[in-house]
Structure formats: structure tokens, C-alpha cells
N, C-alpha and C. Protein backbone atom coordinates (compact mmCIF):
# COMPACT_ATOMS: atom_id res chain seq x y z
N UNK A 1 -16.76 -26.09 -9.40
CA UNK A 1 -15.78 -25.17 -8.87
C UNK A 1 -16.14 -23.75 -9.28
N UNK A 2 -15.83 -22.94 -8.72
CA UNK A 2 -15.81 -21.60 -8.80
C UNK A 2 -15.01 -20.64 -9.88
N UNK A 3 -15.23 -19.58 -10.09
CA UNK A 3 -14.79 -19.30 -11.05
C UNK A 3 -13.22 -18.88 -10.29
N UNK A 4 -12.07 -19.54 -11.32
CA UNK A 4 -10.60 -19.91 -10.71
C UNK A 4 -9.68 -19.40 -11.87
N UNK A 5 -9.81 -18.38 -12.70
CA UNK A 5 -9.35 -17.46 -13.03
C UNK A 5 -9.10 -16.50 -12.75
N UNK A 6 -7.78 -15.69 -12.47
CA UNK A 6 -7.01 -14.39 -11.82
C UNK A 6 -7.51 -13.38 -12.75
N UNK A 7 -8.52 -12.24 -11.73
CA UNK A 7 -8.62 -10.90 -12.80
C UNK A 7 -6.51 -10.14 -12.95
N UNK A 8 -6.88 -9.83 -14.45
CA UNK A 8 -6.27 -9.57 -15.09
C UNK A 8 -5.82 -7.60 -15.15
N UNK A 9 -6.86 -6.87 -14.58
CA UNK A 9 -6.96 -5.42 -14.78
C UNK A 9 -5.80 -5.54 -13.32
N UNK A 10 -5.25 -3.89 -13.52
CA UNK A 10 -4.31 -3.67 -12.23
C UNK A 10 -5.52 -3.39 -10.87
N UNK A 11 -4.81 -3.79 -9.89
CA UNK A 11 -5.49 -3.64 -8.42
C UNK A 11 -6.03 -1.86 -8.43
N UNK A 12 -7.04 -1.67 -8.09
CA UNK A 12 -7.51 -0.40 -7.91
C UNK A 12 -7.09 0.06 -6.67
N UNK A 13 -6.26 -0.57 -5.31
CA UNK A 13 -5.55 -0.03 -4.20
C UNK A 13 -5.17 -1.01 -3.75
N UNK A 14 -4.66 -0.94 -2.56
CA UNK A 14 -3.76 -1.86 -1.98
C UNK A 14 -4.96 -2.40 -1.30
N UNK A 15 -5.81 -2.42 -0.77
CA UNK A 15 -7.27 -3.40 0.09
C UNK A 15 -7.58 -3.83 -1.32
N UNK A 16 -7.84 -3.44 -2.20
CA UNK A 16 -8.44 -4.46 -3.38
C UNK A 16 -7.28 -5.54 -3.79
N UNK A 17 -5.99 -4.79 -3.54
CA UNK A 17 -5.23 -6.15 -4.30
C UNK A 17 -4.84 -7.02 -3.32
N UNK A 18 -5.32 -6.58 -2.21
CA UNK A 18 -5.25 -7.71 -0.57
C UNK A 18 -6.19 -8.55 -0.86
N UNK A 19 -6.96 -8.00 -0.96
CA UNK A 19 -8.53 -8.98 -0.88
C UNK A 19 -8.49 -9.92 -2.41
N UNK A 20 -7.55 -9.26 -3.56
CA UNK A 20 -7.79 -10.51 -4.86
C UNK A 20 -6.70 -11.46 -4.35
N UNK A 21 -5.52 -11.24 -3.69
CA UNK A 21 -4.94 -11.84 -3.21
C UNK A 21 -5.10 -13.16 -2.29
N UNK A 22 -6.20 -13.19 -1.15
CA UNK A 22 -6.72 -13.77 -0.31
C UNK A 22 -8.01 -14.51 -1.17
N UNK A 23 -8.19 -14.39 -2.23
CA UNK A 23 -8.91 -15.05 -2.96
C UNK A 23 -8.10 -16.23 -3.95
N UNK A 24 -7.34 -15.73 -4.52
CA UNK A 24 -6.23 -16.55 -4.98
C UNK A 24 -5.89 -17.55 -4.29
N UNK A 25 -5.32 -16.86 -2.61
CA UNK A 25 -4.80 -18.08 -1.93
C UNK A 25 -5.91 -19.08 -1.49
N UNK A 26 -6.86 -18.87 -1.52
CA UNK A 26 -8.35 -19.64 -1.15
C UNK A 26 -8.15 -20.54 -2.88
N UNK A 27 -8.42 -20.29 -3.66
CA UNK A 27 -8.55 -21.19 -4.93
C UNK A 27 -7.27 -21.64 -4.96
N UNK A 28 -5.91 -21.58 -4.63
CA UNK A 28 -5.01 -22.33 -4.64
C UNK A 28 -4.76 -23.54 -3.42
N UNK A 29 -5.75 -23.38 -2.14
CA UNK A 29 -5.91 -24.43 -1.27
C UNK A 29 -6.98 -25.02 -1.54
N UNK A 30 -7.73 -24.58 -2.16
CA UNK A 30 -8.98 -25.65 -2.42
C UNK A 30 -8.41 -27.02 -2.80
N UNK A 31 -9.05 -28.00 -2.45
CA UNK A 31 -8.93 -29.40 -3.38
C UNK A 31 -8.41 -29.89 -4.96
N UNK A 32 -10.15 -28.67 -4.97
CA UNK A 32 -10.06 -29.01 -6.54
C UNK A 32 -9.62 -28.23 -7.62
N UNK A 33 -8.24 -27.71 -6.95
CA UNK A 33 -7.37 -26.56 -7.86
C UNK A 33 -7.49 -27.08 -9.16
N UNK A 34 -7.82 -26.31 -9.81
CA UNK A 34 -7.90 -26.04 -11.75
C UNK A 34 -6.40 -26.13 -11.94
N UNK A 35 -5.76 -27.11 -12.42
CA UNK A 35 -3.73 -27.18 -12.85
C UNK A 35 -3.74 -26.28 -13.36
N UNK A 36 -4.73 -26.57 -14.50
CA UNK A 36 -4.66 -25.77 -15.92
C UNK A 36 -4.49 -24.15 -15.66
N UNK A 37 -4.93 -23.80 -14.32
CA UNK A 37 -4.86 -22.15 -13.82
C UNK A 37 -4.20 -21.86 -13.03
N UNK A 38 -3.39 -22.73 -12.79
CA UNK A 38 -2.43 -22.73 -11.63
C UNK A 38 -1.02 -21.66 -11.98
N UNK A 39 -0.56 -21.39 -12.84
CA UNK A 39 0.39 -20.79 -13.58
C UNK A 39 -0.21 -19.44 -13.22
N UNK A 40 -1.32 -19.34 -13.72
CA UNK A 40 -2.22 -17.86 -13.73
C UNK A 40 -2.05 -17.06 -12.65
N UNK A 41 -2.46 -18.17 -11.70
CA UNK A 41 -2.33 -17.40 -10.62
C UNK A 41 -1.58 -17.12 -9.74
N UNK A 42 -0.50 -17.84 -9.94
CA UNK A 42 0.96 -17.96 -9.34
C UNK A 42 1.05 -16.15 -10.31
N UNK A 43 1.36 -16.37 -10.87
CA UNK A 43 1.92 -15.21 -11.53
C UNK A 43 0.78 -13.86 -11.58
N UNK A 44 0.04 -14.31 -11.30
CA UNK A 44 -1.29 -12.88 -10.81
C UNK A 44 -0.79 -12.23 -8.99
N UNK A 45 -0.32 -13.84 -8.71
CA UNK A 45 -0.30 -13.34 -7.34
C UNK A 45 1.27 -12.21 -7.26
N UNK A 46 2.59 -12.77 -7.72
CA UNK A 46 3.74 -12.07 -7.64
C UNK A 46 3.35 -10.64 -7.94
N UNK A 47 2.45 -10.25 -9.49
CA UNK A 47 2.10 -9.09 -9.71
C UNK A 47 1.48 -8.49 -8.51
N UNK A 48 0.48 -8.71 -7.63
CA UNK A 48 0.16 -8.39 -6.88
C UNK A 48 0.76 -7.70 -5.55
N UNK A 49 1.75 -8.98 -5.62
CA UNK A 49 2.65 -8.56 -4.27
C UNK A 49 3.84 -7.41 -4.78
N UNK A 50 3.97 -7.64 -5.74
CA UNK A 50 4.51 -6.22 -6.50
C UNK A 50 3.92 -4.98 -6.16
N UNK A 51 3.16 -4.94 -6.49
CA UNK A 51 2.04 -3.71 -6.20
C UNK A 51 1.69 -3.39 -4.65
N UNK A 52 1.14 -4.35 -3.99
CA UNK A 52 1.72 -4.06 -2.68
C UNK A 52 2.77 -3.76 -2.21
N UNK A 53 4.44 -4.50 -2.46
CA UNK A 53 5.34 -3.34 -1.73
C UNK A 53 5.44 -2.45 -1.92
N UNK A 54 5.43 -1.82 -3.51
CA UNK A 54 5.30 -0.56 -4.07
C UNK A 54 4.61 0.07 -3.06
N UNK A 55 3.64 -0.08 -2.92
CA UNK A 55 2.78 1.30 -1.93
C UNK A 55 2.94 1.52 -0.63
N UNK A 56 3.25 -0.21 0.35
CA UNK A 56 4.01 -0.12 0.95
C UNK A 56 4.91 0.87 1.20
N UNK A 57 5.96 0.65 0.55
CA UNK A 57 7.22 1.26 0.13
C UNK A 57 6.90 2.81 0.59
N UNK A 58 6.32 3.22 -0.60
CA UNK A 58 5.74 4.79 -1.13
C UNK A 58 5.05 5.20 0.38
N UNK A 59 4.06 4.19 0.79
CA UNK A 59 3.75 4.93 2.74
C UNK A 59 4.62 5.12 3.50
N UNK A 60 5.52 4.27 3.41
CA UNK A 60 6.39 4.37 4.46
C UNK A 60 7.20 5.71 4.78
N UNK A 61 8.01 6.33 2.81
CA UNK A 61 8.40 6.93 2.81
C UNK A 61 7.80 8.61 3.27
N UNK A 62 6.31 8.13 2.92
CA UNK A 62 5.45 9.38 2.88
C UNK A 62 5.13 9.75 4.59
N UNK A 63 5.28 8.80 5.37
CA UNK A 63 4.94 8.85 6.58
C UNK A 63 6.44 9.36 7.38
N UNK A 64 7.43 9.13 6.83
CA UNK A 64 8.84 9.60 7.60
C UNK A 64 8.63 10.50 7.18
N UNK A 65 8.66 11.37 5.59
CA UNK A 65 8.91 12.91 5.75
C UNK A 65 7.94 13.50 6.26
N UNK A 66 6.48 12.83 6.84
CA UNK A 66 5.35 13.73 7.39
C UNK A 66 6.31 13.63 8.74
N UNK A 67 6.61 12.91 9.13
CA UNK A 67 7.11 12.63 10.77
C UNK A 67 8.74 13.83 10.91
N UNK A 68 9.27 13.65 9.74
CA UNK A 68 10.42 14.49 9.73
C UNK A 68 9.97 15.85 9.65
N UNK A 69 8.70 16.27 9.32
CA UNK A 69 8.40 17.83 9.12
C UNK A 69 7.85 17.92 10.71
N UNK A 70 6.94 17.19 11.20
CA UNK A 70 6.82 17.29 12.46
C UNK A 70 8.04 17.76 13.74
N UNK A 71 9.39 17.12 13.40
CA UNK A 71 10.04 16.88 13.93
C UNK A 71 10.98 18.18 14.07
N UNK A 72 11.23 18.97 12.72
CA UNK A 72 11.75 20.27 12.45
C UNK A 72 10.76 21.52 13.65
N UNK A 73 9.11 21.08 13.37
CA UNK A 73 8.73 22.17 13.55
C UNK A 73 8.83 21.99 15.42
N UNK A 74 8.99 20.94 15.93
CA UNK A 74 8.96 20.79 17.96
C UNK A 74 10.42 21.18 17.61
N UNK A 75 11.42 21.09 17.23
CA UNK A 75 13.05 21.49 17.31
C UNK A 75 13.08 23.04 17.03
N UNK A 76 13.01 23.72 15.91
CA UNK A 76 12.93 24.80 15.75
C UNK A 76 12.12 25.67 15.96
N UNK A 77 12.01 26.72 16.84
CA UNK A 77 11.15 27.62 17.47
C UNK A 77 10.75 28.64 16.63
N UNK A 78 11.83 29.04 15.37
CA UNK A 78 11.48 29.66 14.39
C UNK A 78 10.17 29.33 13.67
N UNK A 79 10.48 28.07 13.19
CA UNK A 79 9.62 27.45 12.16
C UNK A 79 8.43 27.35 12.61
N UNK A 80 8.08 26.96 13.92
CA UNK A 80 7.16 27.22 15.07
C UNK A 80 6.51 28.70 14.86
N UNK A 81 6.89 29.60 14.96
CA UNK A 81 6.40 31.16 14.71
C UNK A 81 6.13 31.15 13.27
N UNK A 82 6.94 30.56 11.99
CA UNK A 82 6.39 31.07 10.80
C UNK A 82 5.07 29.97 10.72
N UNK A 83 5.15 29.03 11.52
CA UNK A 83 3.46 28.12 10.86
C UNK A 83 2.56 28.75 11.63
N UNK A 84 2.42 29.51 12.78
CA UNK A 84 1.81 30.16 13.22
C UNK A 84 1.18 31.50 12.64
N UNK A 85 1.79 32.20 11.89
CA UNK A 85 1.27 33.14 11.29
C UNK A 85 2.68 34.44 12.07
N UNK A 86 3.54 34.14 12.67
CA UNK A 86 4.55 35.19 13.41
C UNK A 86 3.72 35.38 14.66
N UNK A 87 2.99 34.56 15.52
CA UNK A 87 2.22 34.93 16.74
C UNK A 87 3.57 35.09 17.84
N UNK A 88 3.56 36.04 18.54
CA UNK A 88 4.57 35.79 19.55
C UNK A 88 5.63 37.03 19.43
N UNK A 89 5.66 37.38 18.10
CA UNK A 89 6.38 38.72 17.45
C UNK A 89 5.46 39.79 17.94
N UNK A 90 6.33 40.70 18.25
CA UNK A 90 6.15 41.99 19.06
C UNK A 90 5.98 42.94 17.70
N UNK A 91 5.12 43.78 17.86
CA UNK A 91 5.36 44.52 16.35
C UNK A 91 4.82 45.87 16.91
């Protein structure tokens, strides 16, 4: 069998802790699941999925206020002229 121990360091991003994830679930369908590591990785995996909603989470939020600043600047015509530099002002 393969080596069927859960790394232990935190996920370096959310594709790395996808991909230790999808490794996990591969050594937990194998046959010849290790019992003895079975705990490990049950509980490597929750950490994981922890860490994924977290960032989840954190995009989601980061993507509404990008979408909400978008949204100010097509509504307000002002705000429109100050990201512009005042183009449109008569001087």
C-alpha cells in the first residue's frame, strides 16, 4: 500500500487542500484501507474542509464588494467623473 498517512502542515491554498483532499478520499476507498489511519484521516479531511469554506467564504465576500463597487460606479455619474480623473468637467 501506499503511503496512507494525512500530511499534517496547513494546506498552502485552496487547489492544494483540494487535491490532499482527493487523495484522502482515494486512500479511504481503496480496499486495503490502513484502520489504524483511518481516524487520521477522517480528521485531516474535516480540517481541510474547514479551510476550504473559510476561503470559500472570504471569495465570496471579496467578490460582492468588488461587484458592489462596480455597481456604485454604473449608478452614480459622479463617482463615474471622480474615477476618471474629472473628464467631462468644463474648466
Amino acid at each position: 500500500m501506499t503511503d496512507s498517512t494525512p500530511q499534517q502542515a496547513p494546506a498552502d491554498g485552496y487547489a492544494a487542500a483540494v487535491t490532499e483532499l482527493q487523495k484522502i478520499l482515494e486512500a479511504l476507498e481503496a480496499p486495503d484501507v490502513d484502520v489504524d489511519a483511518l481516524a487520521a484521516h477522517v480528521d485531516r479531511a474535516a480540517e481541510l474542509l474547514r479551510f476550504c469554506r473559510e476561503r470559500l467564504v472570504a471569495a465570496e465576500t471579496q467578490v460582492t464588494e468588488i461587484v458592489a463597487g462596480l455597481e456604485d460606479l454604473t449608478t452614480d455619474p459622479g463617482a463615474a467623473d471622480a474615477a476618471s480623473g474629472g473628464a467631462g468637467i468644463d474648466g
